[in-house]
N, C-alpha and C. Protein backbone atom coordinates (compact mmCIF):
# COMPACT_ATOMS: atom_id res chain seq x y z
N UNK A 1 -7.65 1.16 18.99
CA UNK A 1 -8.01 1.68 17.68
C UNK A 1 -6.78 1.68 16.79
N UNK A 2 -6.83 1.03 15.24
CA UNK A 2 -6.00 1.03 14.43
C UNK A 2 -6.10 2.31 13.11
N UNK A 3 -5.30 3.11 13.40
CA UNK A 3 -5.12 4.09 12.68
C UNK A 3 -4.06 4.19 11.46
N UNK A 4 -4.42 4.10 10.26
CA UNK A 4 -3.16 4.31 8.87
C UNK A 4 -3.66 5.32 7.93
N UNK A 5 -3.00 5.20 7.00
CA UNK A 5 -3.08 5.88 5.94
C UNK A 5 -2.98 4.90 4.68
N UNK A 6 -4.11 4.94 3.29
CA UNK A 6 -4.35 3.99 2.72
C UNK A 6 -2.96 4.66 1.57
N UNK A 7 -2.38 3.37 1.43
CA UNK A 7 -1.14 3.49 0.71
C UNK A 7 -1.46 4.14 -1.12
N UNK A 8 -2.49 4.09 -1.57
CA UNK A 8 -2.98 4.43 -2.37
C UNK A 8 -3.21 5.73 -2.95
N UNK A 9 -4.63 5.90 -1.87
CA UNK A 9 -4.83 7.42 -1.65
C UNK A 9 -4.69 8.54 -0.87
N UNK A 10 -4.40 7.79 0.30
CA UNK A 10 -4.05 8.35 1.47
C UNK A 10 -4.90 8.54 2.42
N UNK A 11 -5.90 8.11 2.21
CA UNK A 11 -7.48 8.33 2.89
C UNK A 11 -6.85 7.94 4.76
N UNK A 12 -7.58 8.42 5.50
CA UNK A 12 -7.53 7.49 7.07
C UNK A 12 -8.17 6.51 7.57
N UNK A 13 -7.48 5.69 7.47
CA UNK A 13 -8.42 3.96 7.72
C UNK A 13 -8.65 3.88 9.37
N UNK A 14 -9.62 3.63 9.77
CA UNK A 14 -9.66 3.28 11.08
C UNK A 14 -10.40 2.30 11.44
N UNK A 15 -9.78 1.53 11.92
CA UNK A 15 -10.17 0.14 12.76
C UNK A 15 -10.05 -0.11 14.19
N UNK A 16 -11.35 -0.87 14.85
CA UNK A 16 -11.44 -0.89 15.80
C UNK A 16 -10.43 -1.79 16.80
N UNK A 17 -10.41 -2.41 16.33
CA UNK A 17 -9.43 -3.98 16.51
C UNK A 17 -8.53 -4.21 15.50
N UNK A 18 -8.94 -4.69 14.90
CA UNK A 18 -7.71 -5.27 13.96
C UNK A 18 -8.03 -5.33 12.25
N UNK A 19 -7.01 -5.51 11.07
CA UNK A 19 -7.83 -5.06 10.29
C UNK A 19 -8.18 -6.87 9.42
N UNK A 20 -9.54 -6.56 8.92
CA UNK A 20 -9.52 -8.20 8.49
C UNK A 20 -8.91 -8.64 6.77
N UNK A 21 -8.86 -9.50 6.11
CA UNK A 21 -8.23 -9.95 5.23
C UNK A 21 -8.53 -9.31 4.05
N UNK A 22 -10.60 -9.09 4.16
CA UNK A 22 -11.56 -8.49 2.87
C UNK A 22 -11.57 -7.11 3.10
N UNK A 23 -10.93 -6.30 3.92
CA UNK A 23 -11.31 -5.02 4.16
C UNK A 23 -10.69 -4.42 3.15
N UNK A 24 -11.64 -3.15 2.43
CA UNK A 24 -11.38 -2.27 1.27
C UNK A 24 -11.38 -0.89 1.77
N UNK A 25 -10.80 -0.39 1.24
CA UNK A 25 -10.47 1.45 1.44
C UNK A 25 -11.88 1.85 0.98
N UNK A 26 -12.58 3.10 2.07
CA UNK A 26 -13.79 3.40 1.67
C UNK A 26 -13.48 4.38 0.78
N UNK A 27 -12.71 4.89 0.16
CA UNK A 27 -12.10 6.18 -0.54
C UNK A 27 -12.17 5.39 -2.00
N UNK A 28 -11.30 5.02 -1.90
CA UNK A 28 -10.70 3.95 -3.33
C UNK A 28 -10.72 2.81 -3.83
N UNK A 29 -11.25 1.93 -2.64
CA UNK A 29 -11.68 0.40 -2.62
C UNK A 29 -10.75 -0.64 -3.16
N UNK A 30 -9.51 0.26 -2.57
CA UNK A 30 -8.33 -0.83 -2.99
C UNK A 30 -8.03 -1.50 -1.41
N UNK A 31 -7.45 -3.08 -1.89
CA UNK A 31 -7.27 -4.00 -0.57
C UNK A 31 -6.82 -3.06 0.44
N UNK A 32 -6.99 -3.34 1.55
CA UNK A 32 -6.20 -2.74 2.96
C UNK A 32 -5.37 -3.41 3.53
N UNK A 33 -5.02 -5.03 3.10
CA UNK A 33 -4.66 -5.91 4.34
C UNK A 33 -3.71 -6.67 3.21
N UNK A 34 -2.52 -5.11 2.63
CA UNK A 34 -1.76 -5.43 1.88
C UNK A 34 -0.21 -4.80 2.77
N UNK A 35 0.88 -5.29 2.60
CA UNK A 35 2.28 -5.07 2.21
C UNK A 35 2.50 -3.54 2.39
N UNK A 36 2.12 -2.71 1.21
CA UNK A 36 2.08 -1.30 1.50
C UNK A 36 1.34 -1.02 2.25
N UNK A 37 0.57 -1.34 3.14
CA UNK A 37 0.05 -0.36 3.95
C UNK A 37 0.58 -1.54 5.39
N UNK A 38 1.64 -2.13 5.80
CA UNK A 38 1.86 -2.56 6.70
C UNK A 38 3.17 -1.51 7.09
N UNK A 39 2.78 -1.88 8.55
CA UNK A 39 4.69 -1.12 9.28
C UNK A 39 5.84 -1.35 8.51
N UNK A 40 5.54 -2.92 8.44
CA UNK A 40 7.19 -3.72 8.10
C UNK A 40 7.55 -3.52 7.32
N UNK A 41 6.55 -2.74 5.51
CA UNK A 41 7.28 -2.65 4.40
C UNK A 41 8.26 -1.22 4.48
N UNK A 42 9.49 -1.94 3.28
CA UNK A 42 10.33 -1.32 3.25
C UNK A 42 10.96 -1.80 1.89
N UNK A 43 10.51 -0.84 0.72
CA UNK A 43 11.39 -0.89 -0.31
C UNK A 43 12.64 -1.24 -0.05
N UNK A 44 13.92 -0.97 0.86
CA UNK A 44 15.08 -1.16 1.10
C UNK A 44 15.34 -2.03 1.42
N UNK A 45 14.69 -3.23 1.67
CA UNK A 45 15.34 -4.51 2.98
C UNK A 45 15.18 -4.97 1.57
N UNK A 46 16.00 -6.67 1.64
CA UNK A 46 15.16 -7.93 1.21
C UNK A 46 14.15 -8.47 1.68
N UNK A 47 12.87 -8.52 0.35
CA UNK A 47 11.74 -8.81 0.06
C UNK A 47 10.96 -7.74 0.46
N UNK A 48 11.34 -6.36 0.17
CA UNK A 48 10.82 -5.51 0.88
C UNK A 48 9.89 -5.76 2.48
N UNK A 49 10.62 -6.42 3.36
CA UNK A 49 10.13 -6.59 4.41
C UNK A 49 10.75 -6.27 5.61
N UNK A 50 10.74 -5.85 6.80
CA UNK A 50 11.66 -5.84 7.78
C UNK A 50 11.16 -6.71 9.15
N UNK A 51 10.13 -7.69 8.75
CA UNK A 51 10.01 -8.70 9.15
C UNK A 51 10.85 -10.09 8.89
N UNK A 52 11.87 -10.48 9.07
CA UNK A 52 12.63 -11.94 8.85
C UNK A 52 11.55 -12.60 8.38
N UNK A 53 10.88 -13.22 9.73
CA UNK A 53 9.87 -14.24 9.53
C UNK A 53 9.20 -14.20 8.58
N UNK A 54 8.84 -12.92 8.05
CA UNK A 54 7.57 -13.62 6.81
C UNK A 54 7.65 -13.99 5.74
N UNK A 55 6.41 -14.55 4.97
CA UNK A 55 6.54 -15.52 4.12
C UNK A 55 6.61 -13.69 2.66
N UNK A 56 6.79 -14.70 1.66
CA UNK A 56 7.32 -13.72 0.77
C UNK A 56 6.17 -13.36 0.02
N UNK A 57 5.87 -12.57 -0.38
CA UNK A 57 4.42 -11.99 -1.29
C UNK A 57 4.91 -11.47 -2.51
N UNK A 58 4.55 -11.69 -3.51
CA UNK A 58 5.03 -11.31 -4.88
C UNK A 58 4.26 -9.92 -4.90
N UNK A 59 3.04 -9.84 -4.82
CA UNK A 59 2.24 -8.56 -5.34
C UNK A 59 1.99 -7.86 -3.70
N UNK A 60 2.56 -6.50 -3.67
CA UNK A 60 2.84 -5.76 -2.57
C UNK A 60 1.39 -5.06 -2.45
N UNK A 61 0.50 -5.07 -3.55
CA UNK A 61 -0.61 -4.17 -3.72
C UNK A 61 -1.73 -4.64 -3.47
N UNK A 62 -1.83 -6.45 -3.16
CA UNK A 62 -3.17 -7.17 -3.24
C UNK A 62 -2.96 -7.55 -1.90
N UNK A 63 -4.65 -7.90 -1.67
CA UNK A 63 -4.88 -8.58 -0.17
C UNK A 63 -4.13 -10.09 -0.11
N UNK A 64 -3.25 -10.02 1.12
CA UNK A 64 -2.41 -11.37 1.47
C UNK A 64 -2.92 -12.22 2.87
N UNK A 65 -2.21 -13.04 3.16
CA UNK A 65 -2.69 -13.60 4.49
C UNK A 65 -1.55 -14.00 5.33
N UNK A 66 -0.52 -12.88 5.17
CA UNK A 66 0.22 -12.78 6.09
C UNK A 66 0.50 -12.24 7.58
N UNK A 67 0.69 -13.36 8.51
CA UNK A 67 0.01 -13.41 10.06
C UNK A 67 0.83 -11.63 10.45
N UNK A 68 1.66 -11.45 9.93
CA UNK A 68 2.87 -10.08 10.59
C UNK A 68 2.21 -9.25 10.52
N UNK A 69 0.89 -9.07 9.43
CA UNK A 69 0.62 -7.76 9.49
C UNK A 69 0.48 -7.01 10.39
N UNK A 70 0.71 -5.45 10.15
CA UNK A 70 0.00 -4.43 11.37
C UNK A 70 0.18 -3.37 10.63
N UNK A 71 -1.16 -2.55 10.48
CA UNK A 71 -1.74 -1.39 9.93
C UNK A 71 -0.49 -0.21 10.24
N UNK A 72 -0.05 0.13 9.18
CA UNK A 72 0.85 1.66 9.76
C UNK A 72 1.53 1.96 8.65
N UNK A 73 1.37 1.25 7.40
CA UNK A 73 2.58 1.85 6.11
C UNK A 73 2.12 3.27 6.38
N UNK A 74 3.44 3.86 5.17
CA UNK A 74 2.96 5.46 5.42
C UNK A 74 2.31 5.56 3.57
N UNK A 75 2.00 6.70 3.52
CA UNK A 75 1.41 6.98 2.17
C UNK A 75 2.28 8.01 1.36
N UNK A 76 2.78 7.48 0.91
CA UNK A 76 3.57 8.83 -0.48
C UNK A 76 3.07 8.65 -1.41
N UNK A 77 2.96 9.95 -2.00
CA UNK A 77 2.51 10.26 -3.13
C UNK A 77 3.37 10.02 -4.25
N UNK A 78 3.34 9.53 -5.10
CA UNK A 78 4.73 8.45 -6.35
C UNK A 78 4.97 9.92 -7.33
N UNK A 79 4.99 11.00 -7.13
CA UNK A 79 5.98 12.09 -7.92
C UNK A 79 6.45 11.67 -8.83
N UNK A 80 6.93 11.30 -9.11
CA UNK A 80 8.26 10.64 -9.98
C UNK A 80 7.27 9.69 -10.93
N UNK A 81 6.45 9.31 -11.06
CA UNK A 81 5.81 8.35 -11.45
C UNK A 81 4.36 9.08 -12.42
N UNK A 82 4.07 10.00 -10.93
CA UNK A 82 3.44 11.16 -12.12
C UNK A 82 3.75 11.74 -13.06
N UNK A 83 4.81 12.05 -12.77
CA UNK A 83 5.26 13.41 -13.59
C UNK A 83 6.02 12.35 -15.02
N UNK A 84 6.51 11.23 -14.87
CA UNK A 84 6.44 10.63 -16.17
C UNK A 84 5.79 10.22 -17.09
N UNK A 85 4.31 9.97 -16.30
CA UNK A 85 2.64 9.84 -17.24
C UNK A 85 2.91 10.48 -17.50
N UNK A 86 2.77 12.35 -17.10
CA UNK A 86 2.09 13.02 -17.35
C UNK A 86 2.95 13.55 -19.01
N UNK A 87 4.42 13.26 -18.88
CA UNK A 87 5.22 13.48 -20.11
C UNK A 87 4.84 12.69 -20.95
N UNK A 88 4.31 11.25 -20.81
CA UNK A 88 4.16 10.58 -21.94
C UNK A 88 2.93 11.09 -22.44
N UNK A 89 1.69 11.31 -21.80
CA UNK A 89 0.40 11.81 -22.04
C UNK A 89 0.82 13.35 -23.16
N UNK A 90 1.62 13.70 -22.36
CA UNK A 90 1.72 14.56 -23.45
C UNK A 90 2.34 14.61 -24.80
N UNK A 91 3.39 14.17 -24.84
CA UNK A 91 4.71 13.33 -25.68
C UNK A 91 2.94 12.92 -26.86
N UNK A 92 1.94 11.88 -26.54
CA UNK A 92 1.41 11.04 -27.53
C UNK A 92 0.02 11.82 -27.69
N UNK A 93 -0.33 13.16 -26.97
CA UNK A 93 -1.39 14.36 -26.85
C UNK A 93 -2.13 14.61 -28.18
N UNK A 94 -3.21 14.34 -28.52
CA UNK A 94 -3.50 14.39 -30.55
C UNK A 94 -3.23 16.16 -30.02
N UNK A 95 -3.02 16.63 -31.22
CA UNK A 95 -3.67 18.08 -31.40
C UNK A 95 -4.68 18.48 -31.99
């Protein structure tokens, strides 16, 4: 059994075997059989990967068909990312 966390929302993905190319998050219905939600990613390496071998993926967020995968990114919540919407939302707020 393949157990993650959807890089998105955080939902718990579980797969029996393995996960396939079209599989969507039942939470959010964003790709599953992406970059962020693999082991190997790693903002820090080059190509955010800590796989050598693999081939390079421009978009970390869409379904790829890279053979390395394996279900296990972790899920953080982007803080930092919120909390700057949420200033601009307000910053441009009608009254």
């Amino acid at each position: 059994m393949i157990e993650f966390q959807c890089f998105k929302c955080g939902h718990v993905l579980k797969f029996p075997e393995r996960v396939g190319l079209r599989e969507e998050c039942e939470k959010c219905g964003e790709d599953v059989h992406v970059c962020r939600n693999c082991r190997f990613y790693d903002p820090k390496v080059y190509n955010e990967c800590r796989e050598p071998q693999a081939e390079v993926v421009q978009d970390k967020e869409r379904a790829n068909r890279c053979e390395y995968f394996e279900g296990g990114g972790s899920f953080k919540q982007d803080t930092q990312k919120d909390a700057l919407m949420s200033a601009a939302e307000a910053l441009f707020k009608k009254k």
